[in-house]
PDB file of N, CA and C in Angstrom:
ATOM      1  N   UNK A   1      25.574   8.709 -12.836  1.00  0.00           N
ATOM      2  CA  UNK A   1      26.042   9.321 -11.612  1.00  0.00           C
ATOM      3  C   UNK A   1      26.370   8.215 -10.611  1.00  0.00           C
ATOM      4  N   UNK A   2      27.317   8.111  -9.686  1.00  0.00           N
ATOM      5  CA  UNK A   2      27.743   7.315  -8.739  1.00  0.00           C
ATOM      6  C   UNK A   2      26.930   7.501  -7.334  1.00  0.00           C
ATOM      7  N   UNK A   3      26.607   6.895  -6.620  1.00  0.00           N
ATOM      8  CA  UNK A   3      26.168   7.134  -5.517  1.00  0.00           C
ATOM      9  C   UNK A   3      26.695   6.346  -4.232  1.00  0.00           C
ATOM     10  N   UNK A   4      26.687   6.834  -2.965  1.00  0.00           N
ATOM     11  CA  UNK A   4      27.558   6.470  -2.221  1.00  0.00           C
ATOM     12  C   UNK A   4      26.235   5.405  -1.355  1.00  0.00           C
ATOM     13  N   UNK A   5      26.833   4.552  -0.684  1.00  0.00           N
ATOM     14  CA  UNK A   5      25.510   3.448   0.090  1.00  0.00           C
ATOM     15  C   UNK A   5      25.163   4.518   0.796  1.00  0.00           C
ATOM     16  N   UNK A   6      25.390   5.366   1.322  1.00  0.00           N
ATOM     17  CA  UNK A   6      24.972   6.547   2.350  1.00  0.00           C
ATOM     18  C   UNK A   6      23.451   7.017   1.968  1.00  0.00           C
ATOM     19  N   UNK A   7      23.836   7.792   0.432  1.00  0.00           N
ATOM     20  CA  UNK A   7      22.871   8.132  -0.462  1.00  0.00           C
ATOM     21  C   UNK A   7      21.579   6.932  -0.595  1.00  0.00           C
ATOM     22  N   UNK A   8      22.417   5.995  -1.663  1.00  0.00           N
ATOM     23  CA  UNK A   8      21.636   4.893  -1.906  1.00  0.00           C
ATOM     24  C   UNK A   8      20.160   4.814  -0.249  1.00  0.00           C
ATOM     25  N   UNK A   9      21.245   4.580   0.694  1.00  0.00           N
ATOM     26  CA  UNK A   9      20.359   4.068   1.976  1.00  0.00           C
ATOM     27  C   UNK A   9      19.445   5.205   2.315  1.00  0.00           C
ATOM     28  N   UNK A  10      19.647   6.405   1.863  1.00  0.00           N
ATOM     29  CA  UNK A  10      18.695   7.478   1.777  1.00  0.00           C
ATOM     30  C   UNK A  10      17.316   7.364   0.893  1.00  0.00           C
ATOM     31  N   UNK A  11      18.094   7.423   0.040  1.00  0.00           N
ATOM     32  CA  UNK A  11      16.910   7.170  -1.457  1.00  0.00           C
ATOM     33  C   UNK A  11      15.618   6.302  -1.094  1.00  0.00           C
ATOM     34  N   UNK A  12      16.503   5.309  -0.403  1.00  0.00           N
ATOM     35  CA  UNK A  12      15.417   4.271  -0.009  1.00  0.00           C
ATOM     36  C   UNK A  12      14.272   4.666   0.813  1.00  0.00           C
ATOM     37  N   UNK A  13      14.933   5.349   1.757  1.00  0.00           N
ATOM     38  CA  UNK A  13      14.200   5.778   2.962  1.00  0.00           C
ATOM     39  C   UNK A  13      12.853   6.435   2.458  1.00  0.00           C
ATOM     40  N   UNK A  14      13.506   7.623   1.647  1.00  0.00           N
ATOM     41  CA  UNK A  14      12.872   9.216   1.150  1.00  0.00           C
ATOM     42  C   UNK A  14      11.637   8.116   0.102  1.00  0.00           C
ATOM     43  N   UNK A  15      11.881   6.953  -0.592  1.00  0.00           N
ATOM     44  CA  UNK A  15      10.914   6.396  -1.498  1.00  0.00           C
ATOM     45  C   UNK A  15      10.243   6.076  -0.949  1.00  0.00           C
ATOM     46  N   UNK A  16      10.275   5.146   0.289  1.00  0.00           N
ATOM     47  CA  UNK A  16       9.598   4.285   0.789  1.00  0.00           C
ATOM     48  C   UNK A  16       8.219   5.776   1.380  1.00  0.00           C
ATOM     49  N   UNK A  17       8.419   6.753   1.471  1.00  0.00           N
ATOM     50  CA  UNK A  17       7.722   7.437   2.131  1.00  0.00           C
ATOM     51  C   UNK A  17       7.171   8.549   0.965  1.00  0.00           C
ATOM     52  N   UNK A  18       7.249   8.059   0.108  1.00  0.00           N
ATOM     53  CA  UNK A  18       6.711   8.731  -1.357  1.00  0.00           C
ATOM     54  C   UNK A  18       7.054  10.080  -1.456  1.00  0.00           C
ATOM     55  N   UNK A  19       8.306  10.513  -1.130  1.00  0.00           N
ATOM     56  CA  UNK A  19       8.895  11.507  -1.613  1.00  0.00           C
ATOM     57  C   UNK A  19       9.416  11.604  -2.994  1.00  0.00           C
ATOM     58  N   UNK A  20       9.525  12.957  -3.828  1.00  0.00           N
ATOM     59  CA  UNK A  20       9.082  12.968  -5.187  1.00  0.00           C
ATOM     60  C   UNK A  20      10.804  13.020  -5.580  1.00  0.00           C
ATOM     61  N   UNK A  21      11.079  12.835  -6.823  1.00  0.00           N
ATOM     62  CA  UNK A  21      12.848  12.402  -7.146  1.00  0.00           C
ATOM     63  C   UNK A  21      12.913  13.739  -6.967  1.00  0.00           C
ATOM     64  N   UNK A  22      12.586  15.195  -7.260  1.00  0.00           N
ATOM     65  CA  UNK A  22      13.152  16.182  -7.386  1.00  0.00           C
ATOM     66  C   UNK A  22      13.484  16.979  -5.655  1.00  0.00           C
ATOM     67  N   UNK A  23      12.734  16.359  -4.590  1.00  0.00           N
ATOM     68  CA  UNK A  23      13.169  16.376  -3.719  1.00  0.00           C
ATOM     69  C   UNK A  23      14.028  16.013  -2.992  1.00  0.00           C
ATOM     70  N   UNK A  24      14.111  14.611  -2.873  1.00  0.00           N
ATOM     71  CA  UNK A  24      15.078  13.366  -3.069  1.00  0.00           C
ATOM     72  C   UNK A  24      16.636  14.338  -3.300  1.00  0.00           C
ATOM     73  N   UNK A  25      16.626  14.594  -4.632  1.00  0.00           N
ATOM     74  CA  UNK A  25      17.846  15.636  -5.049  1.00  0.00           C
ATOM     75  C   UNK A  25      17.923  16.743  -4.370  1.00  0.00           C
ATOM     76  N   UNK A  26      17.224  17.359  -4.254  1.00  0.00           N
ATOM     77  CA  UNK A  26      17.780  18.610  -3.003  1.00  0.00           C
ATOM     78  C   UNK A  26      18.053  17.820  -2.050  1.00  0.00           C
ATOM     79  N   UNK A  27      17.434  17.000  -1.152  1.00  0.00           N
ATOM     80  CA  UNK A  27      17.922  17.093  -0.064  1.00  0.00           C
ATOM     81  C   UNK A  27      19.250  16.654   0.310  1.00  0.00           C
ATOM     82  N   UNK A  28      19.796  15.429  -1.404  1.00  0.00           N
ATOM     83  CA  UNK A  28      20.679  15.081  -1.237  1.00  0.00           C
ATOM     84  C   UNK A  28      22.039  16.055  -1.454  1.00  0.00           C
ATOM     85  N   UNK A  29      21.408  17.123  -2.087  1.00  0.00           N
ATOM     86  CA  UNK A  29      22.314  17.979  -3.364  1.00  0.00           C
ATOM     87  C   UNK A  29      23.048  17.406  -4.114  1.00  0.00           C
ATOM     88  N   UNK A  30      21.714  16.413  -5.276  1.00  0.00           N
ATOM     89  CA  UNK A  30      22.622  16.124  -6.600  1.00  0.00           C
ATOM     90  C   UNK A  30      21.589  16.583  -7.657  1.00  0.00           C
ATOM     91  N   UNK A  31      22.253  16.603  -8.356  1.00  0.00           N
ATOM     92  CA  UNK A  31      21.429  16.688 -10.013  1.00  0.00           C
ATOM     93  C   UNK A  31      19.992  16.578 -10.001  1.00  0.00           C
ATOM     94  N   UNK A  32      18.933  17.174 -10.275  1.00  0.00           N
ATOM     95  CA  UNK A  32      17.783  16.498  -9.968  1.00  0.00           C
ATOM     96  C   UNK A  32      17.522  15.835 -11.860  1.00  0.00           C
ATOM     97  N   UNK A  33      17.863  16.257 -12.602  1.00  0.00           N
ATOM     98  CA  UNK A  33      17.743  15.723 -14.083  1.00  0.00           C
ATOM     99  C   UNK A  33      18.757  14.941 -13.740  1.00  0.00           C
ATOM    100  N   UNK A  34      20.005  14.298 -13.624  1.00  0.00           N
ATOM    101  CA  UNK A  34      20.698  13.146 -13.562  1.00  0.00           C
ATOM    102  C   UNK A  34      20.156  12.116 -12.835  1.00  0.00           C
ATOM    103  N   UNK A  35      19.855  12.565 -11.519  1.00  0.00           N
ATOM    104  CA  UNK A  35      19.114  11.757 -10.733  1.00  0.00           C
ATOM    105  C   UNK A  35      17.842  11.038 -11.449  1.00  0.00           C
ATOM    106  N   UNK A  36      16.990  11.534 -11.869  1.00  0.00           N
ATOM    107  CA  UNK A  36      15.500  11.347 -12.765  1.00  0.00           C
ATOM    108  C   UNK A  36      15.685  10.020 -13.645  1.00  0.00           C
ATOM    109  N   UNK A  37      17.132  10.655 -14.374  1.00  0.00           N
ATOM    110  CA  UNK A  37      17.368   9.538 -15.878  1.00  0.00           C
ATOM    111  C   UNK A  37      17.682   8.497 -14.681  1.00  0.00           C
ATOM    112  N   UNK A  38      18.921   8.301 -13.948  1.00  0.00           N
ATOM    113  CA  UNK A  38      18.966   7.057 -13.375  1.00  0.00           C
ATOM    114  C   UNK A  38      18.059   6.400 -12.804  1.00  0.00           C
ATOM    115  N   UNK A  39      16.653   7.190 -12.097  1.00  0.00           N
ATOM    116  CA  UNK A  39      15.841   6.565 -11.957  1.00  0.00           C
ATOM    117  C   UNK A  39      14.933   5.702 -12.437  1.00  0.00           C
ATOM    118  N   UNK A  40      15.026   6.622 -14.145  1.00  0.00           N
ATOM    119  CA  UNK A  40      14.136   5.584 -15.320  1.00  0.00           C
ATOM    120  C   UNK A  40      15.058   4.402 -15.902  1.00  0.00           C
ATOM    121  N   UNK A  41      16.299   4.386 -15.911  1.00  0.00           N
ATOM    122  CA  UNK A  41      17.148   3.272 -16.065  1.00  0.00           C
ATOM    123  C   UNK A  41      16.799   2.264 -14.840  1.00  0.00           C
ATOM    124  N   UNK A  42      16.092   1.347 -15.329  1.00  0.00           N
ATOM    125  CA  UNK A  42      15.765   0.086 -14.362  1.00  0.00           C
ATOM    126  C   UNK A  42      16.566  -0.778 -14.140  1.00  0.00           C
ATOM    127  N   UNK A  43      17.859  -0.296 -14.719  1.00  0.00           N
ATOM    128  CA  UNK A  43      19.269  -1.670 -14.498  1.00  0.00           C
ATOM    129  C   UNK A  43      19.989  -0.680 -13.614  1.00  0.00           C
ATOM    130  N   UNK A  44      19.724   0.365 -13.140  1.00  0.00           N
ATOM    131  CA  UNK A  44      20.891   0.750 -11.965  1.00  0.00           C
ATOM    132  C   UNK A  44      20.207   0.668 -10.589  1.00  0.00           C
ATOM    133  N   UNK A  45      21.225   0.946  -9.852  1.00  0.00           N
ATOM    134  CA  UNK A  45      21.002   0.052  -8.326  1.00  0.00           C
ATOM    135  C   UNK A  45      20.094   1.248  -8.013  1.00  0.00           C
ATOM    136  N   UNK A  46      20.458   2.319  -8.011  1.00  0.00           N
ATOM    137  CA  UNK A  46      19.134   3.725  -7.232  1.00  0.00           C
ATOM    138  C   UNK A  46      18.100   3.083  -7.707  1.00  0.00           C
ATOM    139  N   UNK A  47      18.055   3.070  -9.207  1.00  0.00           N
ATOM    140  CA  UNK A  47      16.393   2.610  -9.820  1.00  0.00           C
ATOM    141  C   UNK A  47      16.012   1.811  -8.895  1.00  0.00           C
ATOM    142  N   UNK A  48      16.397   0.792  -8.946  1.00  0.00           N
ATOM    143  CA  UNK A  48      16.153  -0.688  -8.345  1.00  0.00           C
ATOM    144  C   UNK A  48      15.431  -0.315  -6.920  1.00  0.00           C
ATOM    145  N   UNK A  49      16.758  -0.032  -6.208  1.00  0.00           N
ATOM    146  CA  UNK A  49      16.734   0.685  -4.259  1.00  0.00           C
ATOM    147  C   UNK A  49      15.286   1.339  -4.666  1.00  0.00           C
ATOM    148  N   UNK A  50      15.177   2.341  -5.344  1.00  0.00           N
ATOM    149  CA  UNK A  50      13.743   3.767  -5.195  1.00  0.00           C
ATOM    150  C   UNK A  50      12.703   3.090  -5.618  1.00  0.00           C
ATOM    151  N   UNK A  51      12.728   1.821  -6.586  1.00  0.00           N
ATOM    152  CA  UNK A  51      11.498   1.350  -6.917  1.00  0.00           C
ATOM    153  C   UNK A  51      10.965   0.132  -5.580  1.00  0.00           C
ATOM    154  N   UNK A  52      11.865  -0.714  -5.509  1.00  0.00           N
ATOM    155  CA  UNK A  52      11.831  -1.375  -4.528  1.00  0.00           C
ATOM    156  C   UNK A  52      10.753  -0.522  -3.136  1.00  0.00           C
ATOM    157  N   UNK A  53      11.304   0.276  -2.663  1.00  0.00           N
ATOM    158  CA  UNK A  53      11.422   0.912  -1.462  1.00  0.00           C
ATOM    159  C   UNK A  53       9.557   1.388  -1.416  1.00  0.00           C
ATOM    160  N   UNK A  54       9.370   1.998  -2.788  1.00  0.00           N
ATOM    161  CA  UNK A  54       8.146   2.926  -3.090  1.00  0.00           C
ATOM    162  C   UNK A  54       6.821   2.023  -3.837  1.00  0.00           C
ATOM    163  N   UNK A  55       7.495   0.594  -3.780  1.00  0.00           N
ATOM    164  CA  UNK A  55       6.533  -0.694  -4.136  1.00  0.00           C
ATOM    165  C   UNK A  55       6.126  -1.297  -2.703  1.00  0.00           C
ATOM    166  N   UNK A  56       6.827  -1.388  -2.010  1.00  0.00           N
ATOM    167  CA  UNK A  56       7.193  -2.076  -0.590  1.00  0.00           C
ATOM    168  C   UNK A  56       5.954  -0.740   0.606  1.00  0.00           C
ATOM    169  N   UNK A  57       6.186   0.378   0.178  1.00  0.00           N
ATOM    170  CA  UNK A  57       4.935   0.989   0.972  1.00  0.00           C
ATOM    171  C   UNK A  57       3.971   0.750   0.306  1.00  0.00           C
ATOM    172  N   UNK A  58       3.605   0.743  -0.563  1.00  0.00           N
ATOM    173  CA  UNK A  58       2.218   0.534  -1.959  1.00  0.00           C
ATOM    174  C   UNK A  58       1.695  -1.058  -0.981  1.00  0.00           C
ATOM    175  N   UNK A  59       2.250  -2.027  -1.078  1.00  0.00           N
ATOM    176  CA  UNK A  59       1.886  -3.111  -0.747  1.00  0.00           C
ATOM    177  C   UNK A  59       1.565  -2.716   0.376  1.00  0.00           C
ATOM    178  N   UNK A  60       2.218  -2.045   1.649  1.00  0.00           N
ATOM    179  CA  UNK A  60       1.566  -2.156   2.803  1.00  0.00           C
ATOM    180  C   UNK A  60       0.341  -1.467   2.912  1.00  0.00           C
ATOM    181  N   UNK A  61       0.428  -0.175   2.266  1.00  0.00           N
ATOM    182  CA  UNK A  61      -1.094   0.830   1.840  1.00  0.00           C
ATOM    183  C   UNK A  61      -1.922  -0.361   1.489  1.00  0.00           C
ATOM    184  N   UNK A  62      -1.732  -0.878   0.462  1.00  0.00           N
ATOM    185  CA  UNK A  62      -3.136  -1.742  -0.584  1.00  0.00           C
ATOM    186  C   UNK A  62      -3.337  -2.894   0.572  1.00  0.00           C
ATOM    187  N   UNK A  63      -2.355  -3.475   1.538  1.00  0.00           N
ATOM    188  CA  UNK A  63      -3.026  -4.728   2.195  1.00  0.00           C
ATOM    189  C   UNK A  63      -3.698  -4.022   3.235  1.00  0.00           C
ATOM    190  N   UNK A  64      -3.695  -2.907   3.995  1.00  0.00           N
ATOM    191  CA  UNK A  64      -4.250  -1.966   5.126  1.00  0.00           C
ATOM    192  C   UNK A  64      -5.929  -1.858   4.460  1.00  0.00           C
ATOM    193  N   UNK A  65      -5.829  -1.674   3.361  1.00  0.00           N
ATOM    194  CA  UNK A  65      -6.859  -1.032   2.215  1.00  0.00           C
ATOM    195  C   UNK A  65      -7.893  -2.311   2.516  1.00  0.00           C
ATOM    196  N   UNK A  66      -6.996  -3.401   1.992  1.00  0.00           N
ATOM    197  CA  UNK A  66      -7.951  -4.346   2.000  1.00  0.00           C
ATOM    198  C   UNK A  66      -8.547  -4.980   2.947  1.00  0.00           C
ATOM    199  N   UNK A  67      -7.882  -4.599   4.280  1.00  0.00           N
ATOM    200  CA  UNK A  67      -8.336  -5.176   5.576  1.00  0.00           C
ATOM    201  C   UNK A  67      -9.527  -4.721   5.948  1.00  0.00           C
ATOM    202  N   UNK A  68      -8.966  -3.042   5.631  1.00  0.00           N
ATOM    203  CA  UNK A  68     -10.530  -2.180   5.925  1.00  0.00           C
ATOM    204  C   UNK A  68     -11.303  -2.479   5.185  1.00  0.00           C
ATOM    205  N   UNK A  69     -11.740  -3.157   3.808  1.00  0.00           N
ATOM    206  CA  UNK A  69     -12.790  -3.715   3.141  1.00  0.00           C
ATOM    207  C   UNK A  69     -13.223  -4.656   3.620  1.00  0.00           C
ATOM    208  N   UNK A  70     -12.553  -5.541   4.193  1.00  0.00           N
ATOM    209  CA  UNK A  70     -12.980  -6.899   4.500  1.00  0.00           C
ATOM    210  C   UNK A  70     -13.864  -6.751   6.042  1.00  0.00           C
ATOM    211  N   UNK A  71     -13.341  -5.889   6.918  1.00  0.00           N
ATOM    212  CA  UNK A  71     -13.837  -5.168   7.844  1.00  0.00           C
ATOM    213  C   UNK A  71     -15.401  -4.111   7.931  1.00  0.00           C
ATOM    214  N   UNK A  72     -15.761  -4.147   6.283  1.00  0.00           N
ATOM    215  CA  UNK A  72     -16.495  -3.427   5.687  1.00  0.00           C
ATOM    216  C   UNK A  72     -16.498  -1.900   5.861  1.00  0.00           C
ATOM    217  N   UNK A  73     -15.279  -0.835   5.740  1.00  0.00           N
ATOM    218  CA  UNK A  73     -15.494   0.054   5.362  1.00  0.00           C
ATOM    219  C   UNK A  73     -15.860   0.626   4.071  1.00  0.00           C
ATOM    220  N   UNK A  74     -16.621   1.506   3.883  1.00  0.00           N
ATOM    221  CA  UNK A  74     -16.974   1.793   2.729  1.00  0.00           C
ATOM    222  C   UNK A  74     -15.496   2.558   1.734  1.00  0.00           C
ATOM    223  N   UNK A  75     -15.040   3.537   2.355  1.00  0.00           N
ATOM    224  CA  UNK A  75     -13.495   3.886   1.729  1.00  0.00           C
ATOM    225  C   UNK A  75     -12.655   2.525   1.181  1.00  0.00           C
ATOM    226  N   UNK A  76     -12.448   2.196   2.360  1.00  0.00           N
ATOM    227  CA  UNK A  76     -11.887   0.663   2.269  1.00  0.00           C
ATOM    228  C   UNK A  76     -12.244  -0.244   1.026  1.00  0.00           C
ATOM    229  N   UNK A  77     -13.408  -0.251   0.677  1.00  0.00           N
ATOM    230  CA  UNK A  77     -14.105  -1.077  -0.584  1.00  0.00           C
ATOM    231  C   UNK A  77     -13.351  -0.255  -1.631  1.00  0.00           C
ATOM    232  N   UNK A  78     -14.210   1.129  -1.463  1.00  0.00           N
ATOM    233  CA  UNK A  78     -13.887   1.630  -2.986  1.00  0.00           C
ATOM    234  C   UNK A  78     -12.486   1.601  -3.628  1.00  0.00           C
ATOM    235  N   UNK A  79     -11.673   1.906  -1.980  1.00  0.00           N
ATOM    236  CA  UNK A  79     -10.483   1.748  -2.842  1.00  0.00           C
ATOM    237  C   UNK A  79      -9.410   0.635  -3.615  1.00  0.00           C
ATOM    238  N   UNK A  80     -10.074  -0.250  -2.771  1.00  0.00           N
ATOM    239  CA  UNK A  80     -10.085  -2.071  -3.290  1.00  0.00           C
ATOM    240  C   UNK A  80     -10.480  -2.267  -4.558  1.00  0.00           C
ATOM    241  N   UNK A  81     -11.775  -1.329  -5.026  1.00  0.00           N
ATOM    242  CA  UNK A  81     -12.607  -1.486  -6.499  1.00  0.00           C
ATOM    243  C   UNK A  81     -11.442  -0.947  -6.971  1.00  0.00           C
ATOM    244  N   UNK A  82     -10.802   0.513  -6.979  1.00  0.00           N
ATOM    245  CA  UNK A  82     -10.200   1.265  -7.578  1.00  0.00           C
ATOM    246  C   UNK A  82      -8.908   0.345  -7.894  1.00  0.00           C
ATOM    247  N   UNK A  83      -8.310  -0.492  -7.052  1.00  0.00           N
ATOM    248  CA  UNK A  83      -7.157  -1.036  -6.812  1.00  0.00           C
ATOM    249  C   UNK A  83      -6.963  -2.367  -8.043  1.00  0.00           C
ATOM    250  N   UNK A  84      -8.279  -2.669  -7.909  1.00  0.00           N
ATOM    251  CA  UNK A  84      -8.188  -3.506  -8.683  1.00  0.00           C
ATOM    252  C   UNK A  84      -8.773  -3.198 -10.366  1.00  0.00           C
ATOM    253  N   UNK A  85      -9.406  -2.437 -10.689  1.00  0.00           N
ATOM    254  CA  UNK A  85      -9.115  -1.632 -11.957  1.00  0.00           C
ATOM    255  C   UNK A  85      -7.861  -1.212 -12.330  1.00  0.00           C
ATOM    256  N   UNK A  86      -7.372  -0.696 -11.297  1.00  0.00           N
ATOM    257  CA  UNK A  86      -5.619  -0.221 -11.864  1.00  0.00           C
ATOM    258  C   UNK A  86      -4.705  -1.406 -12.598  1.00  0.00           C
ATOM    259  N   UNK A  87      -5.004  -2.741 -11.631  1.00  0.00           N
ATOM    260  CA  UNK A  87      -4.356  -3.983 -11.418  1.00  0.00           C
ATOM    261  C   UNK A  87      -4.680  -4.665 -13.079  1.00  0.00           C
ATOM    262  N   UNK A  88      -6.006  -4.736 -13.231  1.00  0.00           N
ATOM    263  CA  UNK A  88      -6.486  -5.211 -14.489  1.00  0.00           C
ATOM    264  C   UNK A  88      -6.058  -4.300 -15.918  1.00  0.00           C
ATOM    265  N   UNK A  89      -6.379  -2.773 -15.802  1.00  0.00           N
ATOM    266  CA  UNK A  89      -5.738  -2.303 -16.678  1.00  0.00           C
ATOM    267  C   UNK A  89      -4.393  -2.378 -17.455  1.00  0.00           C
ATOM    268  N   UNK A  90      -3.910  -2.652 -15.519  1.00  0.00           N
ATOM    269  CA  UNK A  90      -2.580  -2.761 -15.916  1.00  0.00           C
ATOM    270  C   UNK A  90      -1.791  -3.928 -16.809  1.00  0.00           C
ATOM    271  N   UNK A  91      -2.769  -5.188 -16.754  1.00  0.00           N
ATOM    272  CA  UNK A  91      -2.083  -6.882 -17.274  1.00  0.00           C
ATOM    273  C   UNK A  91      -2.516  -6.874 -18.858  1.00  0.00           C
TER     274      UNK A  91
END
C-alpha cells in the first residue's frame, strides 16, 4: 500500500502513543489487514516510521521507570526487575 507523508506523519504520532494498528486504520480509513502486513514488513518506511515512533516512547517510559528506582520507589524497582528480565530473555 502507498502512503502519503501526511499518513506516514500520522502513523508516527498514533505509535508513539501506543495506539493499536487496527485503530491507526480507522482513523486513517485504510485497510486494517494491508496496513498490519506492511507493518510486519520491516523494510517499508510505515514499518520503520511505527516501530521507530513506539520504541522512542518505550525508552522514555523505561528511563522515567528507572529514575523512579533509583529514587527508590518500590513500583519503580519492580518494574526495572521486570524490564530487565524482558531485556535478558530477550538476547
Amino acid at each position: 500500500m502507498q502512503y502519503t507523508p501526511e499518513q506516514i506523519e500520522t502513523i508516527g504520532k498514533m505509535a508513539r502513543i501506543f495506539m493499536k494498528p487496527s485503530s491507526i486504520a480507522d482513523y486513517l480509513q485504510i485497510n486494517v489487514e494491508e496496513f498490519q502486513m506492511d507493518l510486519q514488513d520491516r523494510s517499508t518506511e510505515v514499518s520503520q516510521v511505527y516501530h521507530y515512533h513506539k520504541a522512542a516512547s518505550e525508552l522514555e517510559i523505561k528511563a522515567r521507570e528507572m529514575e523512579m528506582a533509583r529514587l527508590g520507589s518500590p513500583m519503580g524497582i519492580e518494574n526495572v526487575n521486570r524490564n530487565l528480565l524482558d531485556m535478558t530473555e530477550d538476547e
